[in-house]
Each structure stands twice: as C-alpha cells, then as structure tokens.
Protein backbone atom coordinates (compact mmCIF):
# COMPACT_ATOMS: atom_id res chain seq x y z
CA UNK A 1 18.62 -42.48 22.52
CA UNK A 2 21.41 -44.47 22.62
CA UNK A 3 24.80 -42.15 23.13
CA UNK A 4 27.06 -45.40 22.20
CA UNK A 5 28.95 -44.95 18.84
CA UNK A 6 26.87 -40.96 18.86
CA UNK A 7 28.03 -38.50 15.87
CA UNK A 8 27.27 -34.96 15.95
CA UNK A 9 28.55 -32.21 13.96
CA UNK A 10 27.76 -28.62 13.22
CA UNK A 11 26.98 -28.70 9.38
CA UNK A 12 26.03 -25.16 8.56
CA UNK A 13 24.18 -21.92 10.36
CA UNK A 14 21.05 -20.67 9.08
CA UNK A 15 21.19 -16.48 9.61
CA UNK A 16 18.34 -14.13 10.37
CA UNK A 17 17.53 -12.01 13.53
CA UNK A 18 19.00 -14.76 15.39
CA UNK A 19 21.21 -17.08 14.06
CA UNK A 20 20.48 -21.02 14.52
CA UNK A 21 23.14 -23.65 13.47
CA UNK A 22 22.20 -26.69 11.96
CA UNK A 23 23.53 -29.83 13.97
CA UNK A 24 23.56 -33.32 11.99
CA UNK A 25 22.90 -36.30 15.00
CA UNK A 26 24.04 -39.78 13.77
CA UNK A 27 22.79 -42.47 16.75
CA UNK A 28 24.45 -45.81 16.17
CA UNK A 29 21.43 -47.65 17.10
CA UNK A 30 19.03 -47.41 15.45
CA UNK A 31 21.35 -46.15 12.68
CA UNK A 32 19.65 -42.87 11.48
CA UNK A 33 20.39 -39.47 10.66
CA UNK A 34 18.75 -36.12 12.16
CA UNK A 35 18.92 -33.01 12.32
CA UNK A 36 18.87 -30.15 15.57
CA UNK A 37 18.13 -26.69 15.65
CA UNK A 38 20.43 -24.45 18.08
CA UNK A 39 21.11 -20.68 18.83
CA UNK A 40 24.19 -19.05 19.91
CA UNK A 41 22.29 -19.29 23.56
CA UNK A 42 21.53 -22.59 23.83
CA UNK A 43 25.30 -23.33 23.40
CA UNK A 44 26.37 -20.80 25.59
CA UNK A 45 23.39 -22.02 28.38
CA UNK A 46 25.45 -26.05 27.68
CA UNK A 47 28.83 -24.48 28.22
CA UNK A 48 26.90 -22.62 31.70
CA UNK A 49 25.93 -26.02 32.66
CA UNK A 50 29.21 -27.67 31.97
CA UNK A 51 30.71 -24.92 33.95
CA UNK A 52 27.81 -25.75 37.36
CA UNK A 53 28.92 -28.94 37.14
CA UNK A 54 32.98 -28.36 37.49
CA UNK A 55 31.97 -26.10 40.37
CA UNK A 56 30.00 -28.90 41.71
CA UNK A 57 32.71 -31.16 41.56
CA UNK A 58 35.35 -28.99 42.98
CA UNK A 59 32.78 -28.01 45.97
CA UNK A 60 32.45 -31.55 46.95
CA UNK A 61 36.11 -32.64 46.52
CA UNK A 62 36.47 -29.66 48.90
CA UNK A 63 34.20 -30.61 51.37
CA UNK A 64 35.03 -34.08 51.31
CA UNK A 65 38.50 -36.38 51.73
CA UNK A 66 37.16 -38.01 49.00
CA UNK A 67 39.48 -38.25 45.70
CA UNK A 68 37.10 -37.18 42.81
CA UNK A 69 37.00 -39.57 39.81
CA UNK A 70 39.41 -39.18 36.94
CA UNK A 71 35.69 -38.38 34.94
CA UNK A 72 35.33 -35.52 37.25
CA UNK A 73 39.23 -33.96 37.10
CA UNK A 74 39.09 -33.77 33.30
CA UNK A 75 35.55 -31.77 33.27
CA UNK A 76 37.31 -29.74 36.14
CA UNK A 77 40.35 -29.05 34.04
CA UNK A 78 38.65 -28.69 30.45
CA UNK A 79 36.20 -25.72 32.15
CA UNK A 80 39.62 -24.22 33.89
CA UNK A 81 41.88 -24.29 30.61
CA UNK A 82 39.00 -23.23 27.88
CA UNK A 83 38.05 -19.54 27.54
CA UNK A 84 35.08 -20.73 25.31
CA UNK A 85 32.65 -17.58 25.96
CA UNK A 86 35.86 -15.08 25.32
CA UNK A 87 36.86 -17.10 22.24
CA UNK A 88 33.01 -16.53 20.89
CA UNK A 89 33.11 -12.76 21.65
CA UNK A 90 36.45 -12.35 19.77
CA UNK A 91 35.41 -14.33 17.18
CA UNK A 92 32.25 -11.90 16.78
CA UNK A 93 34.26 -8.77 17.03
CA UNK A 94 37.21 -9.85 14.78
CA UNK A 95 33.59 -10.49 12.38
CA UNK A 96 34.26 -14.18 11.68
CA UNK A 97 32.91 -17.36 11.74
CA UNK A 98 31.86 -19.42 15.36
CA UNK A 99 30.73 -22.43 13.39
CA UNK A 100 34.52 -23.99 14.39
CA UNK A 101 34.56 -23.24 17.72
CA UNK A 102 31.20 -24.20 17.93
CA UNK A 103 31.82 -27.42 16.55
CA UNK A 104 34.90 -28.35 18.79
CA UNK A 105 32.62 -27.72 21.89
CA UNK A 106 30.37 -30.44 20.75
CA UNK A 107 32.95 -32.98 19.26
CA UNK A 108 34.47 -33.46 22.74
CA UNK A 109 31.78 -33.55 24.95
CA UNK A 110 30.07 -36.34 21.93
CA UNK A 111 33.35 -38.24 22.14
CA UNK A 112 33.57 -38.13 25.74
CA UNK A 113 29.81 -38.98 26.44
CA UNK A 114 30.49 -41.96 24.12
CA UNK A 115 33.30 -43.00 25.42
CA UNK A 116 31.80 -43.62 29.21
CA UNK A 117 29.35 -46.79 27.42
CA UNK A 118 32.64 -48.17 26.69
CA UNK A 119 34.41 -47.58 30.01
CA UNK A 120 31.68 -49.40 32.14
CA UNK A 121 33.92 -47.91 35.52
CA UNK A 122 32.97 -44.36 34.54
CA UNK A 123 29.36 -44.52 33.90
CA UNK A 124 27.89 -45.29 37.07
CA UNK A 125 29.79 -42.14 38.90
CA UNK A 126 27.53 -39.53 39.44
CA UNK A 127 29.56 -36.79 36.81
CA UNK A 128 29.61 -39.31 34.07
CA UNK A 129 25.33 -39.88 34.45
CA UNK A 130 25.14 -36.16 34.81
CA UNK A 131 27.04 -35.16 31.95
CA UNK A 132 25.37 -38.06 29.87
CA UNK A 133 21.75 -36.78 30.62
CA UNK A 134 23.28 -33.28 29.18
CA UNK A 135 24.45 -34.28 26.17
CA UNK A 136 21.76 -36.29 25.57
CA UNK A 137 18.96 -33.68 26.34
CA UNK A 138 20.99 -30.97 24.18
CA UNK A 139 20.43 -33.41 21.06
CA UNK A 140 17.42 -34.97 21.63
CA UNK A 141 15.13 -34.66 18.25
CA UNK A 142 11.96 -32.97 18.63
CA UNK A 143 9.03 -34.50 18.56
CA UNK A 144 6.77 -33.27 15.88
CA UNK A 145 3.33 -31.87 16.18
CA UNK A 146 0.83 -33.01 14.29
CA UNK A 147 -2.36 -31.14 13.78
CA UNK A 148 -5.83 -32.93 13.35
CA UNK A 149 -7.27 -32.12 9.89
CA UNK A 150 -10.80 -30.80 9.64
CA UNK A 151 -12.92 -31.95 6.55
CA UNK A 152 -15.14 -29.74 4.85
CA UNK A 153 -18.70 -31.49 4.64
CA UNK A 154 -20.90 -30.88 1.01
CA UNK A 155 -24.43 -28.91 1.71
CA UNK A 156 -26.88 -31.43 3.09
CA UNK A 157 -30.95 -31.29 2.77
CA UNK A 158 -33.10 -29.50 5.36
CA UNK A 159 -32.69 -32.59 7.69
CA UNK A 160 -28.99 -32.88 7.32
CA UNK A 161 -29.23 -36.01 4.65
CA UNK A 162 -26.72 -35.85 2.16
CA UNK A 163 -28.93 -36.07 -1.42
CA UNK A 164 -27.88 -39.05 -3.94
CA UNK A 165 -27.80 -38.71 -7.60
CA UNK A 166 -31.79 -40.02 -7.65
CA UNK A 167 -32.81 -37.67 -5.75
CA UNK A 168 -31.81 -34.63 -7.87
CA UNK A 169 -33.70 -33.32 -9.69
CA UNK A 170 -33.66 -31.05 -13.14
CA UNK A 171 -35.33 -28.12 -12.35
CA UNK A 172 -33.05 -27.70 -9.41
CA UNK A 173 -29.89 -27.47 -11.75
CA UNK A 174 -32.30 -24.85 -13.70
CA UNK A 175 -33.21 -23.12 -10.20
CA UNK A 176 -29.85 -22.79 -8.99
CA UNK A 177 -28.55 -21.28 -12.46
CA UNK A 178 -30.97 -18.89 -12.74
CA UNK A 179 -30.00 -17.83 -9.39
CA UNK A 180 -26.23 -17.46 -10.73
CA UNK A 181 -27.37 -15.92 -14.24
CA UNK A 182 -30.52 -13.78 -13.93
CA UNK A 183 -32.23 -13.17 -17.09
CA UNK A 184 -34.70 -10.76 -18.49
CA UNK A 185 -38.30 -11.58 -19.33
CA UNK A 186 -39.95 -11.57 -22.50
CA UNK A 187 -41.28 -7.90 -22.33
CA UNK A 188 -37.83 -6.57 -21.40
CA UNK A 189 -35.77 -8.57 -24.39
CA UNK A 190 -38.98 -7.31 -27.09
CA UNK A 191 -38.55 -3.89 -25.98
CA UNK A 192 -35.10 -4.08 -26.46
CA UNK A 193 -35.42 -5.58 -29.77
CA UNK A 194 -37.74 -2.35 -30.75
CA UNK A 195 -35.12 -0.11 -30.10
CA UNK A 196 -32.58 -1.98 -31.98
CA UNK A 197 -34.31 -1.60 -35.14
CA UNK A 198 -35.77 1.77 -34.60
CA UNK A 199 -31.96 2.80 -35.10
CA UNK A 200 -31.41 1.68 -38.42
CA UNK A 201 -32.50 4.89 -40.05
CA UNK A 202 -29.91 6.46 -38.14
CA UNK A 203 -27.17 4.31 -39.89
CA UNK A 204 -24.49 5.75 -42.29
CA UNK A 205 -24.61 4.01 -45.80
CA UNK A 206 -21.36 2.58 -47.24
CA UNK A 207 -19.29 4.91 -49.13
CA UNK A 208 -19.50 2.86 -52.57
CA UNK A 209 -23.56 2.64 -52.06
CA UNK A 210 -24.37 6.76 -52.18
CA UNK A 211 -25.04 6.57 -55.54
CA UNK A 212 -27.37 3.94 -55.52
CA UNK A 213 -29.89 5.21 -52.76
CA UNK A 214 -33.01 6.42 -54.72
CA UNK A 215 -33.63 10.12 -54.59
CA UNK A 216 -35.84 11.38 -52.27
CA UNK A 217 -39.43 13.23 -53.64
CA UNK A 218 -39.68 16.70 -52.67
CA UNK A 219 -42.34 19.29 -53.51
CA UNK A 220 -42.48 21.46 -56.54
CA UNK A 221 -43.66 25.09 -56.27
CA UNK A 222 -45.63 25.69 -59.57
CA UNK A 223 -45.75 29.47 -60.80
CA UNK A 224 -48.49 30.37 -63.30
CA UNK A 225 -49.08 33.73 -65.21
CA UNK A 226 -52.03 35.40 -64.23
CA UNK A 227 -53.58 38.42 -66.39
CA UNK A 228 -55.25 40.76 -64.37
C-alpha cells in the first residue's frame, strides 16, 4: 500500500459487547476506498506501540552522543505532551463519545506517515521506517476468505452413470409415484363402496319430502265372533 497522499478517518462506531469503529482508508494510488474494522484495544495497543518507540528513541539518544533526528524529537514530544489513554477514560466516565479523540490519534500519525514520502531526508531514518510499517500494518485491508463451494450431484444409476432422457422409462415415473402415493387395491376400494351404500337407509329425508314417502304395510289383527 502506498502511504503517499493516505486518507483515513473514523466514520462511525458500530456498538455491541465490544464496540468496533468503522475507519474509511483512501490510498492515493491506486485511488480506492476501504473500509477497517477496529476496537477500543487495537487503538489503545497503536498508542502502546507509539509509546515503545519514544522510549526507544530516548534510550538510544541516551546511550549515544548521537543527536536524534528531528522525526524522532517530535514522536518523543507528541507521546510526552498527550494524555491519550486518560483522555479515553474520562471520556468514558463523563459517558461521551471517543469517536473524536479517536479520530485525532489517527489524523496525525496519517499526515505524518504521509508526509515522510515527501521529505525523502526523513524516510530512510530508522523512526520514520518504523513508524511507517505501523501505520501501515494498523490499516492494511483484510484479505478476504473465500470458501470452495461444494455441488450437490443428481442420483446416478447402480454404476454411478448419470441416466439421459432415453433412458427413462414410464413405468419408473409410475414406480416412483406409487412409492410417494400408496393406493388401495381393488378389494379394499369395493368393500368400501359396500359400506357406503349400505348407509343410505340410515339417511334422514328432507323436511319438504315426509309427506311423500309411501306408507309403510303393517299387519292387521282380524277379530271374528265366535258362538259357542
């Protein structure tokens, strides 16, 4: 990734169990537009690293005559002068937004990263590489996985042919839906029949037909006079 003519702001913060904040990355070359993930951590574990580094520097301007470059005083000074981890705890107990603070963390560091392509002096100082490798590692896009797909073969034939159209056959249409749809046999649907019509003298005629059902014939008891 190119970090000459680099943008990157915090755009917005995505809550949940733990909070991520969307960064928007705008390379110069190739001109694109991306977007980062990061936690509250991962900011705080760049702002650690800044802070190894300015006690790097001041280590070896201590243990050597050496004047440290102008690269390495302003790294030394910005980590002295900037209480970023108390600012981020206030900020959290007063309950407001870090987005801001967040945001001027990474605008200077992006500026100043970019700013060392331009000032060809700086870059080849061993700060200015170091610093360039962190910024540049903090907004690296991910690379994506991809996962293979796995196609779902059709049922083959016993020998593990796929069958053409020719090759099927009508009965096996009427095989395989009689497996899905069972049906009774003859005896079973006649039988059934039988008993539906052995009900109908159990059905209630219509009201308006009563009067038309013909009487039935019962017996008559005949009484005849006998003399004794």
């Amino acid at each position: 990734m190119d970090m000459r003519g680099l943008a990157a702001t915090v755009t917005s913060c995505i809550g949940g169990k733990d909070e991520k904040f969307a960064v928007q990355v705008r390379p110069a070359a190739p001109e694109s537009v991306y977007f980062v993930y990061k936690t509250m951590g991962e900011f705080d574990a760049l702002w650690g690293a800044l802070e190894t580094l300015a006690c790097d520097v001041k280590r070896c301007s201590a243990q050597t005559t050496k004047t440290p470059s102008l690269l390495a005083k302003w790294l030394a000074s910005v980590v002295d002068h900037y209480a970023f981890r108390q600012i981020i705890r206030d900020l959290r107990a007063q309950e407001k937004e870090t987005m801001s603070t967040l945001n001027v963390l990474l605008q200077f560091l992006v500026t100043r990263v970019s700013a060392l392509f331009r000032e060809r002096r700086l870059l080849p100082c061993t700060v200015g590489r170091q610093l360039v490798t962190l910024v540049r590692d903090f907004l690296q896009q991910p690379t994506s996985k991809t996962e293979p797909v796995v196609k779902t073969t059709p049922p083959s034939t016993k020998d593990g042919r796929k069958r053409s159209f020719e090759e099927m056959r009508p009965e096996d249409g009427e095989e395989q839906r009689s497996s899905l749809f069972p049906t009774r046999n003859s005896s079973e649907r006649a039988l059934k029949t039988q008993k539906l019509c052995g009900m109908r003298e159990w059905a209630i005629p219509p009201v308006g037909k009563l009067g038309m059902v013909a009487p039935v014939a019962s017996r008559r008891r005949v009484f005849a006079e006998v003399e004794f």
